[in-house]
PDB file of N, CA and C in Angstrom:
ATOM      1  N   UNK A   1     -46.754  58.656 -81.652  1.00  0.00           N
ATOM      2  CA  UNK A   1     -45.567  58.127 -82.271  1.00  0.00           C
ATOM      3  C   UNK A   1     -45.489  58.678 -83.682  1.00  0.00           C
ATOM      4  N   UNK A   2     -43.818  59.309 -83.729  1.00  0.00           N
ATOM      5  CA  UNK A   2     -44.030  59.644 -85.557  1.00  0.00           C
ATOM      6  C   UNK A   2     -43.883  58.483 -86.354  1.00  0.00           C
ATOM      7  N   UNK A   3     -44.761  58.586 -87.440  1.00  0.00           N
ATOM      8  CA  UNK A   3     -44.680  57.235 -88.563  1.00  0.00           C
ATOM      9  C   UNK A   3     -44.213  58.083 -89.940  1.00  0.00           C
ATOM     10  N   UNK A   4     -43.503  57.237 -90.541  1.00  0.00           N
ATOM     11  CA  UNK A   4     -43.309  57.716 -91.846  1.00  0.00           C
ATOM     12  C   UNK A   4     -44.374  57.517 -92.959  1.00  0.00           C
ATOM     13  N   UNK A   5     -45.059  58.528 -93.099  1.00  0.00           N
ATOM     14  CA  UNK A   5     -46.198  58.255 -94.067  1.00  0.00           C
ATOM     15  C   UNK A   5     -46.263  57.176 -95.119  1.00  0.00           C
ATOM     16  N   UNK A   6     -47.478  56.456 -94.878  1.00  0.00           N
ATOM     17  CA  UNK A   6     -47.661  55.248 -95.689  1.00  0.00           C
ATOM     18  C   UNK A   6     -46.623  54.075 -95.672  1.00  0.00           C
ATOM     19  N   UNK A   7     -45.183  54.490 -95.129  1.00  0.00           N
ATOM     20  CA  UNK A   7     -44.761  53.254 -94.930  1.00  0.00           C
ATOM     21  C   UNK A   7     -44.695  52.425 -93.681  1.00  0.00           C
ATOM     22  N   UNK A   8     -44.791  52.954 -92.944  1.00  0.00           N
ATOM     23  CA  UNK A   8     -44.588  51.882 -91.316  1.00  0.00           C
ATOM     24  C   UNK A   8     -46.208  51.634 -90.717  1.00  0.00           C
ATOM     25  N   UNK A   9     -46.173  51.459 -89.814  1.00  0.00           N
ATOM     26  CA  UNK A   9     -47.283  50.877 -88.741  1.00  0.00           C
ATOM     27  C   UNK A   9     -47.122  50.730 -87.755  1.00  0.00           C
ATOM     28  N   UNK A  10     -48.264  50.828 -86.593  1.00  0.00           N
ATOM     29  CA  UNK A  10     -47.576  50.168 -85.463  1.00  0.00           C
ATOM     30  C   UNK A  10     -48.058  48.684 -85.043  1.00  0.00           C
ATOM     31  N   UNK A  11     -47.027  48.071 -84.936  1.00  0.00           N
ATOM     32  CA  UNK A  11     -47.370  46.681 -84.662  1.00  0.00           C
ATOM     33  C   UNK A  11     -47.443  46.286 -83.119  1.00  0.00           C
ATOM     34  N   UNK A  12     -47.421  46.686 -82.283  1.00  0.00           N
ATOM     35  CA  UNK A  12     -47.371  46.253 -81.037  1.00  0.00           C
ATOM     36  C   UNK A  12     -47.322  47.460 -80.010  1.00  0.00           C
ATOM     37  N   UNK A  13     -47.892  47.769 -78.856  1.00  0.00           N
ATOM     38  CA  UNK A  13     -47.776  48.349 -77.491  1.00  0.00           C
ATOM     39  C   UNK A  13     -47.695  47.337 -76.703  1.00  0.00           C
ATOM     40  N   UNK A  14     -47.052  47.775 -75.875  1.00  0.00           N
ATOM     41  CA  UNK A  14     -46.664  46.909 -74.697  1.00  0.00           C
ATOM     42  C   UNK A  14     -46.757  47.995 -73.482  1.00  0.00           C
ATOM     43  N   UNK A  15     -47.519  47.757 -72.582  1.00  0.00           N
ATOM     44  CA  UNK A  15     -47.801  48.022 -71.371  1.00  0.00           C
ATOM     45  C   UNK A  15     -47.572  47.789 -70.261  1.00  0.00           C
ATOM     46  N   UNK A  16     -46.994  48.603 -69.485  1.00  0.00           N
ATOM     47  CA  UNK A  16     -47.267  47.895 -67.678  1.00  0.00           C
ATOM     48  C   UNK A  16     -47.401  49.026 -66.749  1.00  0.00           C
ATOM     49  N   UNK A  17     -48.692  48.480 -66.378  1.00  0.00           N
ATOM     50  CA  UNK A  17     -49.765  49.293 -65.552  1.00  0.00           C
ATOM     51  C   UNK A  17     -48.715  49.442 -64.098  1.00  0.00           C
ATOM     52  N   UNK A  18     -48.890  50.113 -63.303  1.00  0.00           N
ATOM     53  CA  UNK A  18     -48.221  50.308 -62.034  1.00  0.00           C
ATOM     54  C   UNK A  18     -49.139  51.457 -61.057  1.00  0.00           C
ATOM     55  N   UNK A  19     -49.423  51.331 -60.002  1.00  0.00           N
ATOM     56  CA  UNK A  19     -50.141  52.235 -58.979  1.00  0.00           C
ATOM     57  C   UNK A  19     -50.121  53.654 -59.498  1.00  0.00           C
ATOM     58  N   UNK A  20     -48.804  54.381 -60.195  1.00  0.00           N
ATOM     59  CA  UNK A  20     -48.765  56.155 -60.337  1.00  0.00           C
ATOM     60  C   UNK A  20     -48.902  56.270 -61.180  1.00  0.00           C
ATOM     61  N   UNK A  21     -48.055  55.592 -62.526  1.00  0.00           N
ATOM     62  CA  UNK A  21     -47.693  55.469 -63.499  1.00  0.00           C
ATOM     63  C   UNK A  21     -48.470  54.100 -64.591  1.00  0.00           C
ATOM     64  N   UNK A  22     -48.087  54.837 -65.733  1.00  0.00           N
ATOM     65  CA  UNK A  22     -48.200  53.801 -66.988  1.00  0.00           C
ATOM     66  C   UNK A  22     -47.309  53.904 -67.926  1.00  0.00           C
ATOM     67  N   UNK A  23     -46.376  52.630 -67.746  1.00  0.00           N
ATOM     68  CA  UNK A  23     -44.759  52.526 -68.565  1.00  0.00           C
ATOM     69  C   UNK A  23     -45.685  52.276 -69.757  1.00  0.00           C
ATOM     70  N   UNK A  24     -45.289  52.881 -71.157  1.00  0.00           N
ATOM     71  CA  UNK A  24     -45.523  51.973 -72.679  1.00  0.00           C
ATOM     72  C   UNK A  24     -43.967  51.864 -73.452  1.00  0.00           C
ATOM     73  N   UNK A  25     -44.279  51.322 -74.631  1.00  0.00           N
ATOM     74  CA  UNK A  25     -43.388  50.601 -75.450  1.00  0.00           C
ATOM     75  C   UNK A  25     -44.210  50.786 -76.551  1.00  0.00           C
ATOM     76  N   UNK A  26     -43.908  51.211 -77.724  1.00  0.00           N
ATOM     77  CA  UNK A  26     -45.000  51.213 -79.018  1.00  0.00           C
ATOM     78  C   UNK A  26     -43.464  50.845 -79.675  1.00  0.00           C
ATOM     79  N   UNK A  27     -43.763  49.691 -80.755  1.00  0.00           N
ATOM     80  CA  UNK A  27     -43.200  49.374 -81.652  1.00  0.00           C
ATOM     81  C   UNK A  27     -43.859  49.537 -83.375  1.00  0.00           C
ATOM     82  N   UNK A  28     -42.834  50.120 -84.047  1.00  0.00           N
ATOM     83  CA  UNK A  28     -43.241  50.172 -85.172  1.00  0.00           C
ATOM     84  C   UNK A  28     -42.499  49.198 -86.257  1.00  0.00           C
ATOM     85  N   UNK A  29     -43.562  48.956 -86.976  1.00  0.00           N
ATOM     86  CA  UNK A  29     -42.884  47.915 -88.291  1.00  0.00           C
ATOM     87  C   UNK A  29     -43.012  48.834 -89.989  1.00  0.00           C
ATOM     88  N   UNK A  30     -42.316  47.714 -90.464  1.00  0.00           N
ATOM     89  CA  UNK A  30     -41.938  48.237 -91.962  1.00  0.00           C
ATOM     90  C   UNK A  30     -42.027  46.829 -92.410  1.00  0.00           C
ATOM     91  N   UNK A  31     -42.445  46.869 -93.961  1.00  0.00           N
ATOM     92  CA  UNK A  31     -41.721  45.952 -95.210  1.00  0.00           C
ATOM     93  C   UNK A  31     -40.040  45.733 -95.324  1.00  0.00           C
ATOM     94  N   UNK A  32     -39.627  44.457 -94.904  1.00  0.00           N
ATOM     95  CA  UNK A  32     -38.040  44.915 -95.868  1.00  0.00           C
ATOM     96  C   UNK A  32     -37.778  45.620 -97.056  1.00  0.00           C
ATOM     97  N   UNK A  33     -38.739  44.916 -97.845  1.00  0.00           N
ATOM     98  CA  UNK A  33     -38.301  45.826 -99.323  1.00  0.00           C
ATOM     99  C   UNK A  33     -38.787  47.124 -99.837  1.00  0.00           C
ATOM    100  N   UNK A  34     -39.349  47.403 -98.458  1.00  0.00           N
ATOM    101  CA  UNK A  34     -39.750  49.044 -98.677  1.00  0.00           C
ATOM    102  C   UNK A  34     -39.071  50.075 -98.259  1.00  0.00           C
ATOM    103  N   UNK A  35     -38.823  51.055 -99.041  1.00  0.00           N
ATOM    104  CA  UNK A  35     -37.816  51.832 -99.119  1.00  0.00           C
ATOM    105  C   UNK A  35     -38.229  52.832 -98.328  1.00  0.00           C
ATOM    106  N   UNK A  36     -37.905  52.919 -97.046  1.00  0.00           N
ATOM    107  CA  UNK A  36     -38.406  53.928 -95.726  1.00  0.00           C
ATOM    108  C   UNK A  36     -37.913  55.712 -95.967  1.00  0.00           C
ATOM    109  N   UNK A  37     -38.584  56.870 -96.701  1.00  0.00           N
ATOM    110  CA  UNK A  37     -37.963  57.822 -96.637  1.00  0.00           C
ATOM    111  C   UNK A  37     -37.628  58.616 -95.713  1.00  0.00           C
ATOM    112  N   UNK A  38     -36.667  58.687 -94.976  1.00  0.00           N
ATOM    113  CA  UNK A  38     -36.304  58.774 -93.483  1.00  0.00           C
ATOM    114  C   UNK A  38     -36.401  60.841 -93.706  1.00  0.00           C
ATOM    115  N   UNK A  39     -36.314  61.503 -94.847  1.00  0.00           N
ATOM    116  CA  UNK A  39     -36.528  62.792 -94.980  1.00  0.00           C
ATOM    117  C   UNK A  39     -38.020  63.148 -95.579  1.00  0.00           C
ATOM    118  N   UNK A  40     -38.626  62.487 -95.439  1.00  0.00           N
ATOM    119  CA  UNK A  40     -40.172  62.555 -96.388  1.00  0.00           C
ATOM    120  C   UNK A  40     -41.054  62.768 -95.094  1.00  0.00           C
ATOM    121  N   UNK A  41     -42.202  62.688 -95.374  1.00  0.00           N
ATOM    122  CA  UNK A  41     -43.120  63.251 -94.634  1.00  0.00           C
ATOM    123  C   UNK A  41     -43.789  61.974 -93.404  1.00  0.00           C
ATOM    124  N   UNK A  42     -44.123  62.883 -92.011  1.00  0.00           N
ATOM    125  CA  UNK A  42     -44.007  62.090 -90.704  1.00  0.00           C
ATOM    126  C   UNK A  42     -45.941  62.411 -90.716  1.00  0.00           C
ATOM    127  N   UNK A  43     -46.118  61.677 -89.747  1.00  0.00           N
ATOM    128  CA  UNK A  43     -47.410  61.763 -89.457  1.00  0.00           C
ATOM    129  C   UNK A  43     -47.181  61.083 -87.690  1.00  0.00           C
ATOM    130  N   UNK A  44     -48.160  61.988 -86.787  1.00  0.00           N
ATOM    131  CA  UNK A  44     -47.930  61.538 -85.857  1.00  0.00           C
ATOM    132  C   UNK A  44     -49.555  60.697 -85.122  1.00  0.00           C
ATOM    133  N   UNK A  45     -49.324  59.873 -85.084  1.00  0.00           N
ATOM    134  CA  UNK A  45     -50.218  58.661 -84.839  1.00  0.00           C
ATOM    135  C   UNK A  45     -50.183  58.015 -83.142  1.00  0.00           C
ATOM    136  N   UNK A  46     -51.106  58.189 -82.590  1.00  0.00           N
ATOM    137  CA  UNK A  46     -51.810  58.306 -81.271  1.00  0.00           C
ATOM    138  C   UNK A  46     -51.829  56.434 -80.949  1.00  0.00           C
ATOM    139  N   UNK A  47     -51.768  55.877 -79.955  1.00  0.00           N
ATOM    140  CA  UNK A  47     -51.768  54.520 -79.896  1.00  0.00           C
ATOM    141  C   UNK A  47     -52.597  53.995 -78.894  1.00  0.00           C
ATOM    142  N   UNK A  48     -53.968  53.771 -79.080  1.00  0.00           N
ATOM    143  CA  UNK A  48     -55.235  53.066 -78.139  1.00  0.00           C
ATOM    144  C   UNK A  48     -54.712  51.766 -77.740  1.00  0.00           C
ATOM    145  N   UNK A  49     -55.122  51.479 -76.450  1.00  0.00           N
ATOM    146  CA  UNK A  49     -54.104  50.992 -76.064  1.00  0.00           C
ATOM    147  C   UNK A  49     -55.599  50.831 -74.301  1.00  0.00           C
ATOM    148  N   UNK A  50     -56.132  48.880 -73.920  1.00  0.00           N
ATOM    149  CA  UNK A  50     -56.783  48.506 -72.964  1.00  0.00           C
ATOM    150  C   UNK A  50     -56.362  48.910 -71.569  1.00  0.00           C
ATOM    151  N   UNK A  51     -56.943  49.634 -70.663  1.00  0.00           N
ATOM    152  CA  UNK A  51     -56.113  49.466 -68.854  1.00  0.00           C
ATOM    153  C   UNK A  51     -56.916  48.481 -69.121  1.00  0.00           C
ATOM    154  N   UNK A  52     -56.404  48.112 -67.333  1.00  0.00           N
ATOM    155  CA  UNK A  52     -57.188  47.130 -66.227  1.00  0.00           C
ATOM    156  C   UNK A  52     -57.644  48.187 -65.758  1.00  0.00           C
ATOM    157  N   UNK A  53     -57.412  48.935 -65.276  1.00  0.00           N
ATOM    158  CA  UNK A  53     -57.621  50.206 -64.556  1.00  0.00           C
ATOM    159  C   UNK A  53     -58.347  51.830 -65.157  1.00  0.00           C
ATOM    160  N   UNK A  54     -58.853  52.092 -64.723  1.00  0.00           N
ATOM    161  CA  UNK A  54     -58.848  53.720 -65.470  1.00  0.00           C
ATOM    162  C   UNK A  54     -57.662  54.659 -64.859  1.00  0.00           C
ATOM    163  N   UNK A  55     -57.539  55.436 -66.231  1.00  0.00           N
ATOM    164  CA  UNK A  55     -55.977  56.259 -66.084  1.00  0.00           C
ATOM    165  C   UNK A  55     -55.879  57.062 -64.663  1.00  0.00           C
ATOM    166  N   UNK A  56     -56.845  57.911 -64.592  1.00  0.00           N
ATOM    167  CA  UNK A  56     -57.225  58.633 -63.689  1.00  0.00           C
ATOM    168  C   UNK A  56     -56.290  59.681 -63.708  1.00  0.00           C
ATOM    169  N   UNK A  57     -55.490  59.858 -62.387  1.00  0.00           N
ATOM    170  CA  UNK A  57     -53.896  60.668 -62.625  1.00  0.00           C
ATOM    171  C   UNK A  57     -52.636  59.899 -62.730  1.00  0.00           C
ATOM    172  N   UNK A  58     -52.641  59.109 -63.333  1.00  0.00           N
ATOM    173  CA  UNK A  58     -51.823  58.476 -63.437  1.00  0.00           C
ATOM    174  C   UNK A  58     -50.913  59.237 -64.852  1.00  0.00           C
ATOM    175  N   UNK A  59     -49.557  59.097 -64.606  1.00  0.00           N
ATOM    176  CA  UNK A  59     -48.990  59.775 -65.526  1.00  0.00           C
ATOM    177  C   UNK A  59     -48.233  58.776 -66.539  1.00  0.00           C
ATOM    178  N   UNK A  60     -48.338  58.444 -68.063  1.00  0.00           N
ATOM    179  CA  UNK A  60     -48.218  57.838 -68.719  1.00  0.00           C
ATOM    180  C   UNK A  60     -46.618  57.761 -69.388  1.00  0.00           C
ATOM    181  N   UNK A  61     -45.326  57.288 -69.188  1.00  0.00           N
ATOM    182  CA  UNK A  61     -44.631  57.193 -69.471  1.00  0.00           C
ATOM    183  C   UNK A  61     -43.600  56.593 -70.272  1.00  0.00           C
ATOM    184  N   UNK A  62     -43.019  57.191 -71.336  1.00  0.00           N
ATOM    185  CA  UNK A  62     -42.222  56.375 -72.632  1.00  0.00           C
ATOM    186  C   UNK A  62     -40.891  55.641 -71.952  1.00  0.00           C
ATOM    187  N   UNK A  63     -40.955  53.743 -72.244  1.00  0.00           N
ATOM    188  CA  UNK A  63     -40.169  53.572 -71.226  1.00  0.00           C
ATOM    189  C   UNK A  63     -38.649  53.581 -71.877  1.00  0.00           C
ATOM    190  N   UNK A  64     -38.750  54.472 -73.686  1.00  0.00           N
ATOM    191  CA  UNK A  64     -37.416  54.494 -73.752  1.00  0.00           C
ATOM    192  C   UNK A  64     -36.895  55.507 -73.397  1.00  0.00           C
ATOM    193  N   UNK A  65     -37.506  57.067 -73.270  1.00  0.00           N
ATOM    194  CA  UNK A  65     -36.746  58.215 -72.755  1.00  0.00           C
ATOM    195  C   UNK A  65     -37.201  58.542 -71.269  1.00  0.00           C
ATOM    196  N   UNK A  66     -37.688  57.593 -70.636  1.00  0.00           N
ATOM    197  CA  UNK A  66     -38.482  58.104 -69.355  1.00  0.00           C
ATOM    198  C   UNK A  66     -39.130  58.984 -68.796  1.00  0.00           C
ATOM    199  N   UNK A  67     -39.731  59.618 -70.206  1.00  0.00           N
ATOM    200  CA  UNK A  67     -40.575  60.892 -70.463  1.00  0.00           C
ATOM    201  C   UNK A  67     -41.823  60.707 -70.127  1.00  0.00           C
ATOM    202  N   UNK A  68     -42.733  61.558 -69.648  1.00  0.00           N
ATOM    203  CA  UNK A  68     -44.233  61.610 -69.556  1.00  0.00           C
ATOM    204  C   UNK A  68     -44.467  61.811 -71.027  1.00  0.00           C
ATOM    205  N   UNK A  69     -45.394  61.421 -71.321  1.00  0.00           N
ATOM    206  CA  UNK A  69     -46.322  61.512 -72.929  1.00  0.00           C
ATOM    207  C   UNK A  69     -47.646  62.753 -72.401  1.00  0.00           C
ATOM    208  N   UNK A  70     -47.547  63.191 -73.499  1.00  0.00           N
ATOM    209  CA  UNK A  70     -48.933  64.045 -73.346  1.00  0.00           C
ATOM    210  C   UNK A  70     -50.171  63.318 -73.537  1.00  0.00           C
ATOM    211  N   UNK A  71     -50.989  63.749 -72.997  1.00  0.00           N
ATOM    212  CA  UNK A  71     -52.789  62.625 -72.790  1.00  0.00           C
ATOM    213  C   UNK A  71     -53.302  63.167 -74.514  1.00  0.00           C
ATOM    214  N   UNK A  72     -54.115  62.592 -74.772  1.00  0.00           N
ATOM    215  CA  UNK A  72     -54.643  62.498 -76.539  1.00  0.00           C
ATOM    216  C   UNK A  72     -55.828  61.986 -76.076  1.00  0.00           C
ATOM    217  N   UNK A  73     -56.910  62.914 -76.507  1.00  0.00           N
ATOM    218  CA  UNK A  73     -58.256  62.377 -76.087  1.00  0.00           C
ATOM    219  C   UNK A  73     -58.873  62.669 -77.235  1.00  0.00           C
ATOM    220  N   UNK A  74     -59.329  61.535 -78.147  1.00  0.00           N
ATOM    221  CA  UNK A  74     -59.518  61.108 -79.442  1.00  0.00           C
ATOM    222  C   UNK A  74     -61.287  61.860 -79.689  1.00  0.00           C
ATOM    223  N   UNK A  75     -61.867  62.612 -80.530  1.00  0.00           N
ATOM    224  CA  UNK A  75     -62.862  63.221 -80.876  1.00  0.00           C
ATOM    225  C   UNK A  75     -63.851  62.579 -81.712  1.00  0.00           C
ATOM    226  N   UNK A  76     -63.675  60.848 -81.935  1.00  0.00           N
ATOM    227  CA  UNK A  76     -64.375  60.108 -82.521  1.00  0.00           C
ATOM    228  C   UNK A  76     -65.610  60.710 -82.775  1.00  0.00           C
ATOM    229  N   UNK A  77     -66.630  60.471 -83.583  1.00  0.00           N
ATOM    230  CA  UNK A  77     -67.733  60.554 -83.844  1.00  0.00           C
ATOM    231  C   UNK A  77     -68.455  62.180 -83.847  1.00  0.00           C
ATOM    232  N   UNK A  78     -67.490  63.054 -83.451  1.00  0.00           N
ATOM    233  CA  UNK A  78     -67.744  64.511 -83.416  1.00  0.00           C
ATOM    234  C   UNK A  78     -67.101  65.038 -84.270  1.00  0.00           C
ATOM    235  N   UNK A  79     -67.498  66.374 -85.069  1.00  0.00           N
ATOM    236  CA  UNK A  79     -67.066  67.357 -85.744  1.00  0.00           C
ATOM    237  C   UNK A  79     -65.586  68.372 -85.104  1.00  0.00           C
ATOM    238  N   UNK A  80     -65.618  67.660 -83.816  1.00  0.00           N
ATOM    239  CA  UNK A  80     -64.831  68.628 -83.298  1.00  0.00           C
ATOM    240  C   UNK A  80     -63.074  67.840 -83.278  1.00  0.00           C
ATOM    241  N   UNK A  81     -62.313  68.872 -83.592  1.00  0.00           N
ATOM    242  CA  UNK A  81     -60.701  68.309 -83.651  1.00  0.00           C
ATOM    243  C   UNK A  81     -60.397  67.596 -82.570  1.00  0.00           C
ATOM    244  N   UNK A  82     -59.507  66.472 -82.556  1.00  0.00           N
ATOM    245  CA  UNK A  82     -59.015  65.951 -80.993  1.00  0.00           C
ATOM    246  C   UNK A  82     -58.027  66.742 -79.997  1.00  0.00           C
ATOM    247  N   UNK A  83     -58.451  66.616 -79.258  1.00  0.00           N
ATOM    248  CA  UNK A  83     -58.107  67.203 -77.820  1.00  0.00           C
ATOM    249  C   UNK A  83     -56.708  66.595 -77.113  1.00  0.00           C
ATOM    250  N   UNK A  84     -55.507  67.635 -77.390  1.00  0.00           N
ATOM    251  CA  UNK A  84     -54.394  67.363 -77.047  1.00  0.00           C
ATOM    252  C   UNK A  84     -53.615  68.073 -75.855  1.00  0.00           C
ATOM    253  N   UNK A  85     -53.688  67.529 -74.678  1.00  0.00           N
ATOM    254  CA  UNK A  85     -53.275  68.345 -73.958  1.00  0.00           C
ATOM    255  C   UNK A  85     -51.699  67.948 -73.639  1.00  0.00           C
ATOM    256  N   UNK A  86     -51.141  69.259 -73.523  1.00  0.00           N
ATOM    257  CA  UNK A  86     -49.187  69.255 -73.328  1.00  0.00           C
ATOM    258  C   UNK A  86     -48.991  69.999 -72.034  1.00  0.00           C
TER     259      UNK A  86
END
């Protein structure tokens, strides 16, 4: 998800698991009185996020454009960059 640097967050995923698929929902928040620079700089921020299930092939889908998402396999604790496959 793009965030506007330093000002937003994400406050919520919402999930629903299904046999092929995995519908999400990522919501982002703001301050009211913070002044959101909608031309300033984006950062794109990855959203961890519990199955019941393991993903397996299951294909992960944004349930506002009904797009597949690309998989993000996070490089925690290694020297090595995270692993983005498109």
């Amino acid at each position: 998800m793009a965030l506007a640097a330093g000002t937003e967050r994400i406050c919520e995923a919402i999930v629903d698991e299904q046999e092929n698929a995995v519908y999400v929902r990522v919501l982002a928040c703001y301050e009211e009185d913070n002044d959101v620079d909608r031309d300033g700089e984006y950062v794109n921020c990855p959203v961890h996020v519990y199955l019941e299930k393991p993903l397996n092939a299951r294909t992960v889908i944004d349930v506002d454009t009904d797009k597949p998402l690309p998989l993000f396999t996070p490089s925690w604790g290694t020297n090595a960059r995270a692993i983005r496959a498109d």
